[in-house]
N, C-alpha and C. Protein backbone atom coordinates (compact mmCIF):
# COMPACT_ATOMS: atom_id res chain seq x y z
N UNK A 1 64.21 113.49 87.99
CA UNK A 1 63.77 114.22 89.16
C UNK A 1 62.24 114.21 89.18
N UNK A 2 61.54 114.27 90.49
CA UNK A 2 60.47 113.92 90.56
C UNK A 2 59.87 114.35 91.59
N UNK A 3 58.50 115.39 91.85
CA UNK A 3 58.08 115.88 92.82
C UNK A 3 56.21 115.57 92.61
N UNK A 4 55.83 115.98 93.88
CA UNK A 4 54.44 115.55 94.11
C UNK A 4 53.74 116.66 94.57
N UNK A 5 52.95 117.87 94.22
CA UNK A 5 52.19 118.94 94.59
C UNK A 5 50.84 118.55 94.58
N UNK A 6 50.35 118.52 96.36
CA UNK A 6 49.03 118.23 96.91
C UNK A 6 48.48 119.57 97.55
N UNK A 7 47.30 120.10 96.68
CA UNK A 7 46.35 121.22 97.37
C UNK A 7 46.11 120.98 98.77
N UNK A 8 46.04 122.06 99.20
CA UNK A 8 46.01 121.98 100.89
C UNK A 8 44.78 122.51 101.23
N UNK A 9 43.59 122.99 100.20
CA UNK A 9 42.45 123.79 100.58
C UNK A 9 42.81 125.30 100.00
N UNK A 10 42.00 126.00 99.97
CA UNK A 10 42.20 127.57 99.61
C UNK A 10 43.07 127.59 97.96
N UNK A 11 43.71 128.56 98.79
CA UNK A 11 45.25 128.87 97.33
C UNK A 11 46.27 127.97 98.00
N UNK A 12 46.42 127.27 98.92
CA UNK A 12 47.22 126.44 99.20
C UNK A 12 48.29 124.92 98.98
N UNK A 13 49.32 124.89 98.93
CA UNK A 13 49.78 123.73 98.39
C UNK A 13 51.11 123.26 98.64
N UNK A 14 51.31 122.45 98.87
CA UNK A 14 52.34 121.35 99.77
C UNK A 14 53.27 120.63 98.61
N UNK A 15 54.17 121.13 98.53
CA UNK A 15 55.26 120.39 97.34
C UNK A 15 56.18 119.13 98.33
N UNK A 16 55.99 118.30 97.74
CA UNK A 16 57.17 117.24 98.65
C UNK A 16 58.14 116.49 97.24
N UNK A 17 59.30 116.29 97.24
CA UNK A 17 60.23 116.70 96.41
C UNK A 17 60.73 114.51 97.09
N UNK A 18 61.27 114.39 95.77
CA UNK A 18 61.21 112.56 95.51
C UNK A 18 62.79 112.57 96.85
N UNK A 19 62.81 113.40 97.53
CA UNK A 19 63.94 112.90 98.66
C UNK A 19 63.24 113.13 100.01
N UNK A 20 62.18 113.72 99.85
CA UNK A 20 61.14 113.51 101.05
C UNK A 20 60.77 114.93 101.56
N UNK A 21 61.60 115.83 100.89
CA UNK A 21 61.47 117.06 101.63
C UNK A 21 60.06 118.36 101.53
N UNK A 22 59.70 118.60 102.05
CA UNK A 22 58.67 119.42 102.08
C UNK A 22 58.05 120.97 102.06
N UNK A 23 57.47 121.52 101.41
CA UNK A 23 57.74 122.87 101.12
C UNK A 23 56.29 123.21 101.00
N UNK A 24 55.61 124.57 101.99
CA UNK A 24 54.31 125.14 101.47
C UNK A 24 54.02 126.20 101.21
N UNK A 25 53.18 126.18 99.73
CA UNK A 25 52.80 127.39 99.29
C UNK A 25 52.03 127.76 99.22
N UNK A 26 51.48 128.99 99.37
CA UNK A 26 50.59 129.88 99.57
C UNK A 26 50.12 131.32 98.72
N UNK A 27 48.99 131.76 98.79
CA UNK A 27 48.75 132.78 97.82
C UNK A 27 48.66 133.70 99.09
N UNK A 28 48.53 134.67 98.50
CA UNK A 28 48.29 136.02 99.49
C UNK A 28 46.74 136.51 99.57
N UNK A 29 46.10 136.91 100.59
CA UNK A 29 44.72 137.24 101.29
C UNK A 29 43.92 137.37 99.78
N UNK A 30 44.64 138.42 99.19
CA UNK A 30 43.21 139.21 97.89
C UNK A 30 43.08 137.80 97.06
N UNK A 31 43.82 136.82 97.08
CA UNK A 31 43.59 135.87 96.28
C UNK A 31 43.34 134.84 96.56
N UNK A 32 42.65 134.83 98.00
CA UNK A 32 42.11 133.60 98.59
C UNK A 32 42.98 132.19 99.48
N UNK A 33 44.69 133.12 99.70
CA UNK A 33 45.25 132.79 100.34
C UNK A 33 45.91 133.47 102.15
N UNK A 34 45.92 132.51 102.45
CA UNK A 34 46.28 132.90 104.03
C UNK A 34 47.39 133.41 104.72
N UNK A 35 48.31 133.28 103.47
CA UNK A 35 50.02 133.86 103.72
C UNK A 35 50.66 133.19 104.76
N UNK A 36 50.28 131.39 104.55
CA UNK A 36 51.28 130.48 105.47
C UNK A 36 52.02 130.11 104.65
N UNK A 37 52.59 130.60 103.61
CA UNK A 37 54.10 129.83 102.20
C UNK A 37 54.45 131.12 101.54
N UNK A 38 55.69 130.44 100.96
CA UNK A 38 56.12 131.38 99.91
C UNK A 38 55.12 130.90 98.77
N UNK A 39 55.17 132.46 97.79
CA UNK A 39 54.23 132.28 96.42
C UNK A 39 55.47 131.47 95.74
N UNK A 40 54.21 130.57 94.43
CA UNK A 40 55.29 130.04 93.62
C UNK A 40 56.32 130.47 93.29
N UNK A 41 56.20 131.78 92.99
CA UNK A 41 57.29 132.35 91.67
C UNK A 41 58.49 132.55 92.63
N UNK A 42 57.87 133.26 94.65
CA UNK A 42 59.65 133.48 95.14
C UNK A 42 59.94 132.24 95.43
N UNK A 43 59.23 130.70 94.95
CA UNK A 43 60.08 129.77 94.90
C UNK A 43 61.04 129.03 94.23
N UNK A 44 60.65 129.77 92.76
CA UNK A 44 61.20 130.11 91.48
C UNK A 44 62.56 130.88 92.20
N UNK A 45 62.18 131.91 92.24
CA UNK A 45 63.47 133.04 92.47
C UNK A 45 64.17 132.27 93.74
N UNK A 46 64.43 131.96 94.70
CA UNK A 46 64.26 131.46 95.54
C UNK A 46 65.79 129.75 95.43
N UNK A 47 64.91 129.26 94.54
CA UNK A 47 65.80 128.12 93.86
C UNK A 47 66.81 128.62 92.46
N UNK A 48 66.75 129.28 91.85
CA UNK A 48 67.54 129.76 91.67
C UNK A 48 68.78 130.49 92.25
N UNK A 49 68.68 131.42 92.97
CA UNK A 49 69.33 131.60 94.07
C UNK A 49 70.20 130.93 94.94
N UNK A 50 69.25 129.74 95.08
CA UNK A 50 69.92 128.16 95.91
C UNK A 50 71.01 127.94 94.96
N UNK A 51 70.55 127.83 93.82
CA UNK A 51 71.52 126.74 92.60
C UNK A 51 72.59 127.21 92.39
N UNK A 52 72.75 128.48 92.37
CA UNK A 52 73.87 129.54 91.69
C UNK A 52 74.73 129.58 93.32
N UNK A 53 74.08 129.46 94.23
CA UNK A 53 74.59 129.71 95.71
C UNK A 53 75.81 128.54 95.83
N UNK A 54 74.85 127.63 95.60
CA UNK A 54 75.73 126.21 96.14
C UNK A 54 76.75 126.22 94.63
N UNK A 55 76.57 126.67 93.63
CA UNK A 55 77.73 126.21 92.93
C UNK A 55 79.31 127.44 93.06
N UNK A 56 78.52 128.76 93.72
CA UNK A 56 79.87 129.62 93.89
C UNK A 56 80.62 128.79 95.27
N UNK A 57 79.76 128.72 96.30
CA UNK A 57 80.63 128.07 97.33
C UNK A 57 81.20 126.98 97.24
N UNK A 58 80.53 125.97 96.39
CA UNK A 58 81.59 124.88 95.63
C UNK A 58 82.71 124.81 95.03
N UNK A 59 82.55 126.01 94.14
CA UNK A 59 83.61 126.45 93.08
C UNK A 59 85.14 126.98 94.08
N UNK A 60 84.32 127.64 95.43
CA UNK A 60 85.46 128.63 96.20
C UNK A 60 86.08 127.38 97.07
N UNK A 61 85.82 126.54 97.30
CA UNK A 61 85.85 125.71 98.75
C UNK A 61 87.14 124.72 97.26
N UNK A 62 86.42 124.08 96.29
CA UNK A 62 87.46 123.73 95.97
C UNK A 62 88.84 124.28 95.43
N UNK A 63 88.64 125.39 95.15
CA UNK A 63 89.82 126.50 94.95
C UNK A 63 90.57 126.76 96.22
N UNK A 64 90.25 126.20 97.37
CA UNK A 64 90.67 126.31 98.48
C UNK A 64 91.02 127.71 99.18
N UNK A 65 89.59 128.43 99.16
CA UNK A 65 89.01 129.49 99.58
C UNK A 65 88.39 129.30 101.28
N UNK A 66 88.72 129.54 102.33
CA UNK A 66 88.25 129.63 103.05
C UNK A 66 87.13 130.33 103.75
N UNK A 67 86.00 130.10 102.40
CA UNK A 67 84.75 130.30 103.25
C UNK A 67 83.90 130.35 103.97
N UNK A 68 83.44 131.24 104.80
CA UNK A 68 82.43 130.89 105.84
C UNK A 68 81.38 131.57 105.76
N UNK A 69 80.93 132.42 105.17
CA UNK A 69 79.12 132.49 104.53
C UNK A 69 79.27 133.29 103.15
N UNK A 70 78.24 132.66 102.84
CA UNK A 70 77.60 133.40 101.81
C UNK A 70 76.45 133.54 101.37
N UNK A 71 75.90 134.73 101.18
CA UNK A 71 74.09 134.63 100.99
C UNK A 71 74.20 135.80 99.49
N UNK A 72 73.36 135.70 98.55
CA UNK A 72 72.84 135.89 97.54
C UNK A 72 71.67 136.69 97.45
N UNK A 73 71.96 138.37 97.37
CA UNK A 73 70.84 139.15 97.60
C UNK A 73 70.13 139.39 96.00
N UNK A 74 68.80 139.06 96.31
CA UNK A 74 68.17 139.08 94.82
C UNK A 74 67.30 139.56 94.75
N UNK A 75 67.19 140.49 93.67
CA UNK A 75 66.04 141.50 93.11
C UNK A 75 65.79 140.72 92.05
N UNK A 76 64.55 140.94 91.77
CA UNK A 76 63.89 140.09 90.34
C UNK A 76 62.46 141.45 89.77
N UNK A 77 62.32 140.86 88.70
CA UNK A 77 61.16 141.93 87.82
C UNK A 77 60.62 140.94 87.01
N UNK A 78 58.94 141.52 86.89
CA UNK A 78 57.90 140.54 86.49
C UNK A 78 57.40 141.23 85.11
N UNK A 79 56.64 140.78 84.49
CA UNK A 79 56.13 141.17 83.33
C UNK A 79 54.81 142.25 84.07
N UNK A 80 54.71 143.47 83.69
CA UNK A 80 53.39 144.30 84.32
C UNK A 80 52.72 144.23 83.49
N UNK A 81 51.40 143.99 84.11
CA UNK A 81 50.31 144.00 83.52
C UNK A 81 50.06 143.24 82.10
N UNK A 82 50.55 141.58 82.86
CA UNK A 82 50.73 140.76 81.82
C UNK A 82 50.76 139.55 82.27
N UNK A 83 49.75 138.37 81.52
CA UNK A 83 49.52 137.16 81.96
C UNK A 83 50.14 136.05 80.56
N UNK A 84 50.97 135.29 81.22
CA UNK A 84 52.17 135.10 82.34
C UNK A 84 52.83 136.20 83.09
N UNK A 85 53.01 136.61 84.30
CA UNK A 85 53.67 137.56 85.05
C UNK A 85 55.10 137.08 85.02
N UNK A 86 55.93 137.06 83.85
CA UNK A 86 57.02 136.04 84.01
C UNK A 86 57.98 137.20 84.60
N UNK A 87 59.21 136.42 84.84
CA UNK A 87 60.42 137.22 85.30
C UNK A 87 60.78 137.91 83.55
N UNK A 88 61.55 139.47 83.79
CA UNK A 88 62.19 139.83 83.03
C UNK A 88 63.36 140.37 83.10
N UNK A 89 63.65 140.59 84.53
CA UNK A 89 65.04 140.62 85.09
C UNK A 89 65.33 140.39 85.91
N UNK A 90 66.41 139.80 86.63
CA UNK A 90 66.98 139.29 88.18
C UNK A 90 68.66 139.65 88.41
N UNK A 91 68.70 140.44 89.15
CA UNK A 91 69.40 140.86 89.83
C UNK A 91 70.82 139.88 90.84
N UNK A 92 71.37 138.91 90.58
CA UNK A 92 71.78 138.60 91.65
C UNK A 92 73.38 138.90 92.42
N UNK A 93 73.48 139.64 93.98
CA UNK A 93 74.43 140.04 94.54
C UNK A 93 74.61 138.86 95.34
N UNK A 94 75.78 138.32 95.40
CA UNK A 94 76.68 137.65 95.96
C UNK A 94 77.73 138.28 96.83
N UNK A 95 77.04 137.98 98.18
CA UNK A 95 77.83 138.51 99.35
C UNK A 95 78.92 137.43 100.07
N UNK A 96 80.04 137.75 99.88
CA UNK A 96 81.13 136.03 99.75
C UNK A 96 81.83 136.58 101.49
N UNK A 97 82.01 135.72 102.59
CA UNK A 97 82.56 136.39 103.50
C UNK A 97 83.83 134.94 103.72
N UNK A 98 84.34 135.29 103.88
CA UNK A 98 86.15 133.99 104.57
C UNK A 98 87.03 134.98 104.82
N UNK A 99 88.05 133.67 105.07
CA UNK A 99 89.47 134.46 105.92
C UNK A 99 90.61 134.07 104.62
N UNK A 100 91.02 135.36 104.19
CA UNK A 100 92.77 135.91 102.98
C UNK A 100 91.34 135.33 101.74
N UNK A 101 90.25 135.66 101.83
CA UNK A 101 89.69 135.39 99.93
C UNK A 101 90.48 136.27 99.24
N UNK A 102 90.34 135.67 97.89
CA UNK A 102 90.92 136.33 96.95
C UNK A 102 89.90 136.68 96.12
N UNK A 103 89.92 137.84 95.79
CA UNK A 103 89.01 138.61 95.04
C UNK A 103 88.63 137.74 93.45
N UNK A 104 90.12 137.85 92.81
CA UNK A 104 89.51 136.89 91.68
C UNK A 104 89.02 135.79 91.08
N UNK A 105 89.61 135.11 92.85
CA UNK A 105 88.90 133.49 92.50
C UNK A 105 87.23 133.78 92.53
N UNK A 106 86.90 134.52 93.96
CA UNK A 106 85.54 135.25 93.73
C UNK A 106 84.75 135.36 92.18
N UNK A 107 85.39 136.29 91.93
CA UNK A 107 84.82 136.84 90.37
C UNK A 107 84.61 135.40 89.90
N UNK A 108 85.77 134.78 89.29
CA UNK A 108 86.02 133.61 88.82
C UNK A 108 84.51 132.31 89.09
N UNK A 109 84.66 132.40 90.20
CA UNK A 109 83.09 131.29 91.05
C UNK A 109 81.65 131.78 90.42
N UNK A 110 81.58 133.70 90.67
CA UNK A 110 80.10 134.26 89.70
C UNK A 110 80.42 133.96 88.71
N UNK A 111 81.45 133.88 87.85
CA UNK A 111 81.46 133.87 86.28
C UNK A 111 80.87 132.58 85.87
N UNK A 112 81.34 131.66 86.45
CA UNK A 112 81.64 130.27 86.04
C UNK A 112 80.01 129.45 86.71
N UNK A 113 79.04 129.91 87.77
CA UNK A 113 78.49 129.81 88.23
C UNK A 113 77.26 130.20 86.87
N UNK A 114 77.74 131.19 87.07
CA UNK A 114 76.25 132.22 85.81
C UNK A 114 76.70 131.94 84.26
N UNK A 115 77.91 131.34 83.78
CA UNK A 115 78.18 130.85 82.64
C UNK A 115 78.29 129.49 82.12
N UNK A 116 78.13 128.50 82.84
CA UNK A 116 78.11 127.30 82.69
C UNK A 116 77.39 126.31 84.11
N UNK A 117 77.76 126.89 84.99
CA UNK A 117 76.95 125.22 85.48
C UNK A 117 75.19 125.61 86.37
N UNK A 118 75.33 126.82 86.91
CA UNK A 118 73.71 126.91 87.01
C UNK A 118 72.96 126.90 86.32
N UNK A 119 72.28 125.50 86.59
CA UNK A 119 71.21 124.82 85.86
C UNK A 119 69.88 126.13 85.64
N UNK A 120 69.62 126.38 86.80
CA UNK A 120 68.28 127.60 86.96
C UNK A 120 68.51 128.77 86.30
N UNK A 121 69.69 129.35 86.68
CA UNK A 121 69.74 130.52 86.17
C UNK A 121 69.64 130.46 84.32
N UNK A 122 70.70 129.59 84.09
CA UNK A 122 70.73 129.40 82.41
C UNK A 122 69.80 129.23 81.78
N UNK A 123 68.27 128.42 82.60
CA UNK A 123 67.44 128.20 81.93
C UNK A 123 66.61 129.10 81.61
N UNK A 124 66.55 130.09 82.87
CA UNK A 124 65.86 131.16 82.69
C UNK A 124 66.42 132.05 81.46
N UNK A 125 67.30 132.25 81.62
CA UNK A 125 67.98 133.25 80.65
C UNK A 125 68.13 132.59 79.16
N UNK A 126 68.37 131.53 78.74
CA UNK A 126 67.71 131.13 77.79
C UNK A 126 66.50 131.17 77.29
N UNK A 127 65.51 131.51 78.47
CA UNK A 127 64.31 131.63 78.14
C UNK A 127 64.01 133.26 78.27
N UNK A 128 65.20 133.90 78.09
CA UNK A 128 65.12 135.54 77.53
C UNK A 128 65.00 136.08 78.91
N UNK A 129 65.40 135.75 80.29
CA UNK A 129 64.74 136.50 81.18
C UNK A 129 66.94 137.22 81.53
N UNK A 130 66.59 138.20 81.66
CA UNK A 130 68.02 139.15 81.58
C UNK A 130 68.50 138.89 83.20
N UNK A 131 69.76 138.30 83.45
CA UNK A 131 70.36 137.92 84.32
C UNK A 131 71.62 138.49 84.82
N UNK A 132 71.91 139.46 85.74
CA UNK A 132 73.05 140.22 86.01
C UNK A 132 73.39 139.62 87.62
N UNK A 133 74.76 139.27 87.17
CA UNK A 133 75.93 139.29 88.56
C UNK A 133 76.72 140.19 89.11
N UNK A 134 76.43 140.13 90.27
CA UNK A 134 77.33 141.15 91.23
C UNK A 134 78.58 140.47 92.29
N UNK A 135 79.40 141.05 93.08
CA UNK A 135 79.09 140.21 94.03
C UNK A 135 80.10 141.11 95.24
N UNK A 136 80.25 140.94 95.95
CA UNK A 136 81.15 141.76 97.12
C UNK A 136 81.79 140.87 98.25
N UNK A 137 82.98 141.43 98.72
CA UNK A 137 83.74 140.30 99.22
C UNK A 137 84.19 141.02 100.45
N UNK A 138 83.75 140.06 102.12
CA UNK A 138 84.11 140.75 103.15
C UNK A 138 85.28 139.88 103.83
N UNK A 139 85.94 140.67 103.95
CA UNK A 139 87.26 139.67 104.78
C UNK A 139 87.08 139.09 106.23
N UNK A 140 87.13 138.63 106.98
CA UNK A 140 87.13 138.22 108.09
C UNK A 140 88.53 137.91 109.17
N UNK A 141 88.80 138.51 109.77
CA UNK A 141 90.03 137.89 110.60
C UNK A 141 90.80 136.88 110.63
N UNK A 142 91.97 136.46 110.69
CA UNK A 142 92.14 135.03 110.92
C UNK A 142 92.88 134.81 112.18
């Protein structure tokens, strides 16, 4: 995997990712940024989020779960008053919505998601940062 980060001027900076895609980041005013991007780190939190996202709806879709959204509400915590400001905890709620889900395949998708195949999350948490799953399940009509 392979990406290319070009300064844009200021605190500014333009990630373009080896499939072409494009992403800009930004610092916030006190630090000499203009607040046109996300900061690195909610791109950190951010992709994580992504990773763990796409592998529960993977996990449900092939269990033959009829899903139709899901979004991943995430709280995260930084080191205070401490350089690296790293993460020391993240929070993530998994909001699962389809039509007849089953609750335990649910569970089953966070478990398996946050215990083996998210790449992001595991790494973090290998790297000591404390990682908790939630998740809640809304039914939808059929």
């Amino acid at each position: 995997m392979k990406a290319v980060v070009r300064w844009q001027g200021e605190v500014s900076f333009e990630a373009e990712s080896e499939t072409g895609h494009k992403v800009l980041m930004d610092g916030p005013p006190d630090h000499g940024g203009r607040n046109r991007g996300a900061r690195p780190m909610e791109m950190i939190l951010m992709g994580v989020g992504g990773c763990a996202s796409f592998d529960v709806v993977h996990i449900l879709k092939k269990s033959r779960q009829d899903v139709t959204d899901c979004r991943c509400e995430m709280d995260a915590e930084r080191a205070q008053d401490e350089v690296p400001a790293v993460f020391t905890r993240i929070h993530m709620h998994f909001v699962v919505r389809g039509r007849n889900l089953k609750e335990a395949q649910v569970k089953r998708a966070v478990e398996l998601s946050a215990e083996k195949y998210c790449s992001g999350s595991i790494m973090l948490a290998r790297a000591g940062v404390v990682i908790e799953h939630s998740f809640s399940v809304e039914q939808e009509d059929v």
